[in-house]
C-alpha atoms as a PDB file:
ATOM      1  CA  UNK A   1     120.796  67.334  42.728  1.00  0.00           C
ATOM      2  CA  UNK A   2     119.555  65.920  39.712  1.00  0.00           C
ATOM      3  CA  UNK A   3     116.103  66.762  38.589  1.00  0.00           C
ATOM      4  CA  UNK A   4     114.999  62.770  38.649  1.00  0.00           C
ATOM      5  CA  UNK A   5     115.993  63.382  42.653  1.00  0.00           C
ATOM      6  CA  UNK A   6     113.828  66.824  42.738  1.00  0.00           C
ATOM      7  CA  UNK A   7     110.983  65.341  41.307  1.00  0.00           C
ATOM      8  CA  UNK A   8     111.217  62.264  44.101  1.00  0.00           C
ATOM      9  CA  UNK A   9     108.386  61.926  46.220  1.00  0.00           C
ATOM     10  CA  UNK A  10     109.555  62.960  50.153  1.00  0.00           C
ATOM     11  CA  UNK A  11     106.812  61.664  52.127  1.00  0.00           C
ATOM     12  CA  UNK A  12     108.713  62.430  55.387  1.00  0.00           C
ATOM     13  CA  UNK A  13     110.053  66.064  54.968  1.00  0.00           C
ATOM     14  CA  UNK A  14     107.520  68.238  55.872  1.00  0.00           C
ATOM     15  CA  UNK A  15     109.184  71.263  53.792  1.00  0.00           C
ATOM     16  CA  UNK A  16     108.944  69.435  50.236  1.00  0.00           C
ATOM     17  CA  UNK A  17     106.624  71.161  48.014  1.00  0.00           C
ATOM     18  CA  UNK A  18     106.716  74.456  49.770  1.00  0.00           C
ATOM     19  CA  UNK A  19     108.377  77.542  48.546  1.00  0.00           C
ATOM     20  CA  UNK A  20     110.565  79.665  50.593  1.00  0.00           C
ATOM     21  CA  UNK A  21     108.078  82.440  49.849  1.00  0.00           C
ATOM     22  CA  UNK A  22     105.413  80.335  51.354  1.00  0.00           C
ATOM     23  CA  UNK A  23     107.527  79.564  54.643  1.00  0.00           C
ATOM     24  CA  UNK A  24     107.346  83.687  54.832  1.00  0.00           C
ATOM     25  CA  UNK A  25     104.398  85.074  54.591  1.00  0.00           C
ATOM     26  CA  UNK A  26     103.241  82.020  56.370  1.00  0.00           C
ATOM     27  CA  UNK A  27     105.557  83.236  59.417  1.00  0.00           C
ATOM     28  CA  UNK A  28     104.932  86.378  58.880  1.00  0.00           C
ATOM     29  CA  UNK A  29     100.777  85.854  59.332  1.00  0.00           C
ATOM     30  CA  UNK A  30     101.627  83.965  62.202  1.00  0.00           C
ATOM     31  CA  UNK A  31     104.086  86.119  64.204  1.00  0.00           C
ATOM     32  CA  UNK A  32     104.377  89.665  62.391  1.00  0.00           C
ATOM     33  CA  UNK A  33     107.442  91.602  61.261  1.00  0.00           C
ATOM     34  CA  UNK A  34     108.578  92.631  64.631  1.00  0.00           C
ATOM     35  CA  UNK A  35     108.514  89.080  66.173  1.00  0.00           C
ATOM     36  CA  UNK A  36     110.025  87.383  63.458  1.00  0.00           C
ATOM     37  CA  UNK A  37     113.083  89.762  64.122  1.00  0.00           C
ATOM     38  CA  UNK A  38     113.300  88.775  67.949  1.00  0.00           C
ATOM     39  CA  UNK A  39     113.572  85.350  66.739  1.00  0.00           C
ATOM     40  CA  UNK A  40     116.124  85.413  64.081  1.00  0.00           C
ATOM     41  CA  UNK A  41     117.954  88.224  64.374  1.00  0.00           C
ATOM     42  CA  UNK A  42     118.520  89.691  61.123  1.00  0.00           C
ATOM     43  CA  UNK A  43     117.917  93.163  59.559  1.00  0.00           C
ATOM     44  CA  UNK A  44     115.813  92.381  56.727  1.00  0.00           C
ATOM     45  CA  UNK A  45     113.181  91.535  59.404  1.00  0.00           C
ATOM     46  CA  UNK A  46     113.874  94.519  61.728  1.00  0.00           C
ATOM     47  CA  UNK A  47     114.594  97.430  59.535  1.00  0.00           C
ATOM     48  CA  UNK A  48     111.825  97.923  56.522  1.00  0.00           C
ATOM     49  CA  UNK A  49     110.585  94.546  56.226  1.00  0.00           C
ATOM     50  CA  UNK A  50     109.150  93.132  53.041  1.00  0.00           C
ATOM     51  CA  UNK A  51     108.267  89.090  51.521  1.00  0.00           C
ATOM     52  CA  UNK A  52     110.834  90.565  48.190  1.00  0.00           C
ATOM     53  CA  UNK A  53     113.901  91.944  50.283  1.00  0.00           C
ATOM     54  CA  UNK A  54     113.937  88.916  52.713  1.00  0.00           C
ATOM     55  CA  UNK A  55     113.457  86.237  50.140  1.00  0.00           C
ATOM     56  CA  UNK A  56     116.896  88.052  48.452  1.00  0.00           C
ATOM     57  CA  UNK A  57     118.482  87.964  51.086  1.00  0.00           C
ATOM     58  CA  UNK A  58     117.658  84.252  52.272  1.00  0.00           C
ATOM     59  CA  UNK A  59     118.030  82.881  48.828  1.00  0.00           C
ATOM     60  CA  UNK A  60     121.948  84.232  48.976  1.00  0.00           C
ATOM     61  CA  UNK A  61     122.476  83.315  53.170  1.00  0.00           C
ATOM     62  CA  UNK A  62     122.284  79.441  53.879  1.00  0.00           C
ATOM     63  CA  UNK A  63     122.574  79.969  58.013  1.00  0.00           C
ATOM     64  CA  UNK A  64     119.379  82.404  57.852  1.00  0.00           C
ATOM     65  CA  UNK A  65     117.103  80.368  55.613  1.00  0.00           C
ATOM     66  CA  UNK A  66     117.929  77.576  57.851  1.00  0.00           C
ATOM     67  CA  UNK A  67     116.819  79.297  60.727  1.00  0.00           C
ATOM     68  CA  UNK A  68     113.602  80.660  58.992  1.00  0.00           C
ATOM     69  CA  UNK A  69     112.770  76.752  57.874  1.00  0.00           C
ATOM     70  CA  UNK A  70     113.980  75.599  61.525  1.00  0.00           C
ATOM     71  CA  UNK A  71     111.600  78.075  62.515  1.00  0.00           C
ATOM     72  CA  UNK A  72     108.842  77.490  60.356  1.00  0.00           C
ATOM     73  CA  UNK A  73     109.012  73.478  61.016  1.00  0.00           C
ATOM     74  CA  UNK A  74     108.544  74.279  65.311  1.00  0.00           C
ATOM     75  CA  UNK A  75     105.829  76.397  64.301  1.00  0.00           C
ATOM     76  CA  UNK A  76     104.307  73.534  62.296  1.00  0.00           C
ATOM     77  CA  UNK A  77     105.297  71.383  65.325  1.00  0.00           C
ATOM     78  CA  UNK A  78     103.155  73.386  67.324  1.00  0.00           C
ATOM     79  CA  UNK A  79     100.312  73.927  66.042  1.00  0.00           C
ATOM     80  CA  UNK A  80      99.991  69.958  65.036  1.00  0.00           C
ATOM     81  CA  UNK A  81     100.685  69.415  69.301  1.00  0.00           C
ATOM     82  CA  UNK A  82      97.699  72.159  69.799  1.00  0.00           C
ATOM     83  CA  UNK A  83      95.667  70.431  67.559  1.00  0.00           C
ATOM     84  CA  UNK A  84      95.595  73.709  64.515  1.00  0.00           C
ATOM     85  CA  UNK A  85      96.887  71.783  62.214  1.00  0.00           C
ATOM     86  CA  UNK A  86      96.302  67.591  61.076  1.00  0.00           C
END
């Protein structure tokens, strides 16, 4: 990607502008450690959790981030249907 394409406005993609450290904690507030792991099942969530060791380990694993941001965009989904968020 080119950094002319990064800096592209992306009116439509509700994940532009938001770090992946963001998407975390945000899940994390919303659903907890131990829920997070039920729903993508990966050991950074289940076994000593932290924001630092899960970021690692999504930053180097494509298929997990994109569950966490699949995740995180139903979430948003959500909460827009339930009225939480405009």
């Amino acid at each position: 990607m080119s950094i002319d394409a990064a800096k592209t406005p992306q009116p439509k993609n509700p994940l532009h502008g938001i770090t992946l450290k963001t998407i975390l904690e945000e899940l994390v507030v919303e659903y907890g450690w131990p829920e997070m792991a039920r729903r993508i099942r990966i050991n950074c969530f289940a076994k000593d959790p932290s924001v630092n060791s899960s970021l690692t380990f999504l930053r180097k694993t494509a298929w997990a981030r994109n569950k966490v941001e699949n995740l995180y965009l139903a979430t948003l989904r959500r909460k827009k249907r339930s009225g939480e968020v405009k």
